[in-house]
N, C-alpha and C. Protein backbone atom coordinates (compact mmCIF):
# COMPACT_ATOMS: atom_id res chain seq x y z
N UNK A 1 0.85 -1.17 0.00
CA UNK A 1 0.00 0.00 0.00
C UNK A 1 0.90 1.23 0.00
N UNK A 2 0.47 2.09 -0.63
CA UNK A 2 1.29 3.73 -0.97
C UNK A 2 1.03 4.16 0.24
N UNK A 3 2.61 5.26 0.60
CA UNK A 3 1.74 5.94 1.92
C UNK A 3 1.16 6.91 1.52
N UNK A 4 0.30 7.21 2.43
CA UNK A 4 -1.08 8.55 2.34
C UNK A 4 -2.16 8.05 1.94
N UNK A 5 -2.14 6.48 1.60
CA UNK A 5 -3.60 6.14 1.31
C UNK A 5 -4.51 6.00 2.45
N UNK A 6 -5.82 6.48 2.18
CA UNK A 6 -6.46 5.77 3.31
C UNK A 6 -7.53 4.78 3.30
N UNK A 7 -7.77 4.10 4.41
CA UNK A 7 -7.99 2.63 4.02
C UNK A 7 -9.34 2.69 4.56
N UNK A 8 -10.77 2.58 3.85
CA UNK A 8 -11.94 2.74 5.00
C UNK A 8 -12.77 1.42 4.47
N UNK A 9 -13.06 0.80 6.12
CA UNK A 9 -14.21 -0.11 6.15
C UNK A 9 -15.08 -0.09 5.14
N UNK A 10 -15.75 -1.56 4.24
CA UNK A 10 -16.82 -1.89 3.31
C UNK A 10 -17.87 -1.58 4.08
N UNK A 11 -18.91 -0.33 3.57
CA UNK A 11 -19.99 -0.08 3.97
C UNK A 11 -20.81 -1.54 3.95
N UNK A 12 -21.66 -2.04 4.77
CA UNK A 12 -23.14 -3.30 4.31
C UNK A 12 -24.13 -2.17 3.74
N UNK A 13 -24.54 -3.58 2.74
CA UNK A 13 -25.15 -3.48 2.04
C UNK A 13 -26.65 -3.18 3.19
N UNK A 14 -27.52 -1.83 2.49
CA UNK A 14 -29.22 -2.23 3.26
C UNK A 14 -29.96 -3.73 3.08
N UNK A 15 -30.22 -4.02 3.71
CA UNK A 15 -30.99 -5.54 4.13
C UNK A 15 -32.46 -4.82 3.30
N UNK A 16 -32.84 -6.07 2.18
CA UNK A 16 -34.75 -5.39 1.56
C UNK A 16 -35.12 -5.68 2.13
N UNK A 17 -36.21 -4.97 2.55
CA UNK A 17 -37.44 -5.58 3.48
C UNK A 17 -38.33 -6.45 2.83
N UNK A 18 -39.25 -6.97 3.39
CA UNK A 18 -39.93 -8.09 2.99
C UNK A 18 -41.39 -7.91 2.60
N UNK A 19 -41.53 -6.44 2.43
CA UNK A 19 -42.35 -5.83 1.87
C UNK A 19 -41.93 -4.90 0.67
N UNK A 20 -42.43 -5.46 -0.62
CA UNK A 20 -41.98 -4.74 -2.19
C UNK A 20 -42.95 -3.80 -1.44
N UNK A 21 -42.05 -2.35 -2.27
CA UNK A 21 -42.52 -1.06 -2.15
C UNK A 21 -43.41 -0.78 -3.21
N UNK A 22 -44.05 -0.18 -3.45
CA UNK A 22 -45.20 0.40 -4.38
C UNK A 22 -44.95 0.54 -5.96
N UNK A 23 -43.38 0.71 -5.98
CA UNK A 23 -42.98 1.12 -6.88
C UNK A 23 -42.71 -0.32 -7.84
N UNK A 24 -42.02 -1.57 -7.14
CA UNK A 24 -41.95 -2.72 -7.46
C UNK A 24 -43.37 -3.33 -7.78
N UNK A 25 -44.16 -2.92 -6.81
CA UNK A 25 -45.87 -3.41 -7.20
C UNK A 25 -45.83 -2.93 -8.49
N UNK A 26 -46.03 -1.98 -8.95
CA UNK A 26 -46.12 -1.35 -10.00
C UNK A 26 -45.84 -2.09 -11.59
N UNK A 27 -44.33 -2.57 -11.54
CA UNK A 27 -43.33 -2.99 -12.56
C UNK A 27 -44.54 -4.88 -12.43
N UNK A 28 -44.15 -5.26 -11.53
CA UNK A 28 -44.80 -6.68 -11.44
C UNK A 28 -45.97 -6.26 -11.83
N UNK A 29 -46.76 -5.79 -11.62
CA UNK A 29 -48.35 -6.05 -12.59
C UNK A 29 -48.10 -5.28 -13.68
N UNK A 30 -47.48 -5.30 -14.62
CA UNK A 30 -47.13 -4.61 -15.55
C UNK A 30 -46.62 -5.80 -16.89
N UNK A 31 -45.98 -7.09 -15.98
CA UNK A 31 -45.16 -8.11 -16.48
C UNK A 31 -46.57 -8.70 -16.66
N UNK A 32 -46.91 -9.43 -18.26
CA UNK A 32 -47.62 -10.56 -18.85
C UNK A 32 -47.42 -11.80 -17.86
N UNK A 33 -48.98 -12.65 -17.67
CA UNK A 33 -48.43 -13.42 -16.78
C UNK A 33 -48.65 -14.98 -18.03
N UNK A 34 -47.63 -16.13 -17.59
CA UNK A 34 -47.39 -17.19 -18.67
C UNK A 34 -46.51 -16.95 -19.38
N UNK A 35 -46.45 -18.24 -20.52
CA UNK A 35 -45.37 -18.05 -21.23
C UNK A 35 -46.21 -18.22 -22.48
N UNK A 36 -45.99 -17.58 -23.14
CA UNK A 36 -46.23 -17.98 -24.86
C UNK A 36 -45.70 -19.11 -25.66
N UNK A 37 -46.09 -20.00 -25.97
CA UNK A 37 -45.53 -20.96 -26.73
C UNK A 37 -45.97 -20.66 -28.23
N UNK A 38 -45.17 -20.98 -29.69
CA UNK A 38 -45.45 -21.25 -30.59
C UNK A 38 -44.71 -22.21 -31.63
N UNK A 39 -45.60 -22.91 -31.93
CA UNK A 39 -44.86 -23.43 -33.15
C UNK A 39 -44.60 -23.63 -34.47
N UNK A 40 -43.65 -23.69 -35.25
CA UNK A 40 -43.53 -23.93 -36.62
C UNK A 40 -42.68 -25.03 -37.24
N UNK A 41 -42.53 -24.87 -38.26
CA UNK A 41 -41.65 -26.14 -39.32
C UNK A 41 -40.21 -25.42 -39.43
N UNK A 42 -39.47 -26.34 -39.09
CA UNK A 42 -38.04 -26.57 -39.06
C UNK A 42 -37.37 -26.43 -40.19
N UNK A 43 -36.99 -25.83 -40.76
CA UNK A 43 -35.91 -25.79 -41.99
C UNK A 43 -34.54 -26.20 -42.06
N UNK A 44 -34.11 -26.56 -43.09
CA UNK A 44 -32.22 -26.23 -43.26
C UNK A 44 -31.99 -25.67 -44.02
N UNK A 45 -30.39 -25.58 -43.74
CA UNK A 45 -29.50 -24.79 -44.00
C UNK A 45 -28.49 -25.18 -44.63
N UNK A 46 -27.89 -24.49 -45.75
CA UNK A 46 -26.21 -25.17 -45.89
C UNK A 46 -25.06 -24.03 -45.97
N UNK A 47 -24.24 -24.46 -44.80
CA UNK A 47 -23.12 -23.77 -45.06
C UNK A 47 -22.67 -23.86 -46.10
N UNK A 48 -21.82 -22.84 -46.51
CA UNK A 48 -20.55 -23.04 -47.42
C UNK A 48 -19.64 -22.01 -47.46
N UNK A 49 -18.32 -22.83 -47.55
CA UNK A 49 -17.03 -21.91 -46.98
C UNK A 49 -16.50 -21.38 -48.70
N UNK A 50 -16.45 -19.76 -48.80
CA UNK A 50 -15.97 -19.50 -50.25
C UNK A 50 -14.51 -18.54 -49.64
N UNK A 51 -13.63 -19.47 -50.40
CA UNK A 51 -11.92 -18.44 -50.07
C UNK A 51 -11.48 -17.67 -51.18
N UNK A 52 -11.57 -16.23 -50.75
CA UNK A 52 -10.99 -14.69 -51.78
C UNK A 52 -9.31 -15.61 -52.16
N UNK A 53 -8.71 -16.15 -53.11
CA UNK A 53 -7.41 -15.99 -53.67
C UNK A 53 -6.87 -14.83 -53.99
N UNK A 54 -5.60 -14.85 -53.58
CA UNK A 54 -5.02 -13.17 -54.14
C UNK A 54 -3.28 -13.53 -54.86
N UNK A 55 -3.17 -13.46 -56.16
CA UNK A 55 -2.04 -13.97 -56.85
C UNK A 55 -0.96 -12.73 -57.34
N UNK A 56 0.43 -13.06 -56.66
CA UNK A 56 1.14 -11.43 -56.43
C UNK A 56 1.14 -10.86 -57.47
N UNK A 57 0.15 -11.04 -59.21
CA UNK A 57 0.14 -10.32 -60.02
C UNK A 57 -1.08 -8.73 -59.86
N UNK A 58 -1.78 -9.51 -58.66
CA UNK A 58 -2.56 -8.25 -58.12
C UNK A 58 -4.04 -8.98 -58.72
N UNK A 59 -4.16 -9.93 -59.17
CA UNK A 59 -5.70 -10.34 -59.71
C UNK A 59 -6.20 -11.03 -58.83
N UNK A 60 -7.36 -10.77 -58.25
CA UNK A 60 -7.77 -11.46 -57.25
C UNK A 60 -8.95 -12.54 -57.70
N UNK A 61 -9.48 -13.35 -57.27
CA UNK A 61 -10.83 -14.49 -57.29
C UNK A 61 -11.40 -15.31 -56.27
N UNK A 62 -12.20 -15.73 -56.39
CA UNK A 62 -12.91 -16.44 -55.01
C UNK A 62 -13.17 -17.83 -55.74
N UNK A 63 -12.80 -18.85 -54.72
CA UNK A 63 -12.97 -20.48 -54.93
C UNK A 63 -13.78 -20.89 -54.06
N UNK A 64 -14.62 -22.48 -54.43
CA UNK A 64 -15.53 -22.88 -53.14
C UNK A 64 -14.29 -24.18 -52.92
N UNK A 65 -13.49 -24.55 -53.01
CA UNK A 65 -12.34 -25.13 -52.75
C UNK A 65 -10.89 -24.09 -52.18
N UNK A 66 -10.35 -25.14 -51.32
CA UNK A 66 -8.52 -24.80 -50.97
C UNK A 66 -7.68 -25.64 -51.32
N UNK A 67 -7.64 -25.44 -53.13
CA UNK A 67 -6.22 -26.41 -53.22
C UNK A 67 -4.81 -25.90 -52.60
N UNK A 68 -4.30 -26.88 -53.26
CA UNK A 68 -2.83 -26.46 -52.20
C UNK A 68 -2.17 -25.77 -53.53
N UNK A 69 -2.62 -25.77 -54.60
CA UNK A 69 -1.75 -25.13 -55.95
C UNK A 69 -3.04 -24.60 -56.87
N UNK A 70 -2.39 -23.38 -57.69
CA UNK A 70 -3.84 -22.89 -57.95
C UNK A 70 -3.12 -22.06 -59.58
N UNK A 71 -3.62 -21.91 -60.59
CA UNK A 71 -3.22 -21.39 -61.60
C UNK A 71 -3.78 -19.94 -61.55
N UNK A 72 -2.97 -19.10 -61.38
CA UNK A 72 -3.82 -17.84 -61.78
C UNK A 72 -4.73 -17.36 -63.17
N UNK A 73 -5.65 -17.07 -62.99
CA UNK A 73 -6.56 -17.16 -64.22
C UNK A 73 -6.17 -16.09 -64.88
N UNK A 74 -5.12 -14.78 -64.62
CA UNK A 74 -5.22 -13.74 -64.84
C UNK A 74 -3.31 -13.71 -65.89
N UNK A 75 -2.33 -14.12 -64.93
CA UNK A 75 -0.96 -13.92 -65.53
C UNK A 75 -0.50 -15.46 -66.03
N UNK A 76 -1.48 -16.64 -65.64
CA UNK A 76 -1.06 -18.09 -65.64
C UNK A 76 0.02 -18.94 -64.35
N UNK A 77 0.70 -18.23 -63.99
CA UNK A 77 1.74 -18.54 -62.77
C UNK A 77 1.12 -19.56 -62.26
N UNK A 78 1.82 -20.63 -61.88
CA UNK A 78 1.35 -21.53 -60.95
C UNK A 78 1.69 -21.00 -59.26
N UNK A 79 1.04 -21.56 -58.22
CA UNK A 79 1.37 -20.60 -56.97
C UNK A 79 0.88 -21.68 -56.07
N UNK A 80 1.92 -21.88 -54.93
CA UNK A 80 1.31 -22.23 -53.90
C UNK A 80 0.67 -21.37 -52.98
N UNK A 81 -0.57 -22.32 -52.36
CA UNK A 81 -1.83 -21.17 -51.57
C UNK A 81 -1.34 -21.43 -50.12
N UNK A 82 -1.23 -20.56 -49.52
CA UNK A 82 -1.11 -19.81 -47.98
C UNK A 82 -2.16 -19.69 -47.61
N UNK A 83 -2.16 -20.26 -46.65
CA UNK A 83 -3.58 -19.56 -45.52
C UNK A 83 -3.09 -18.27 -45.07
């Protein structure tokens, strides 16, 4: 501890009483009482992963594959792909 600090007792917390105040009455009849249920039909879904390629001739493209070797469509270069 630094000197000159000073160190003071954790106030307690007020104890609620066991009577909600007027104001809590209030908010509670205010709240819908139950739960709503509804139902419907289930659908799917399909992922799919698409990877931007970028080939150091500056031409960029997007694949739904990650080969490990890739021809640039733009200068021809063959290139290995980097994550």
């Amino acid at each position: 501890m630094k000197p000159g600090t000073k160190v003071q007792p954790l106030r307690q917390r007020r104890l609620l009483s066991s009577h909600p105040d007027t104001a809590t009455q209030r908010c509670l009849a205010n709240i819908p009482e139950g739960v709503e249920v509804a139902e419907q039909e289930l659908g799917m879904v399909e992922a799919q992963l698409m990877y931007r390629l970028h080939c150091e001739c500056g031409r960029a493209w997007f694949d739904l594959d990650l080969p490990r070797f890739v021809t640039c469509p733009s200068c021809g270069k063959m290139s290995l792909v980097c994550k």
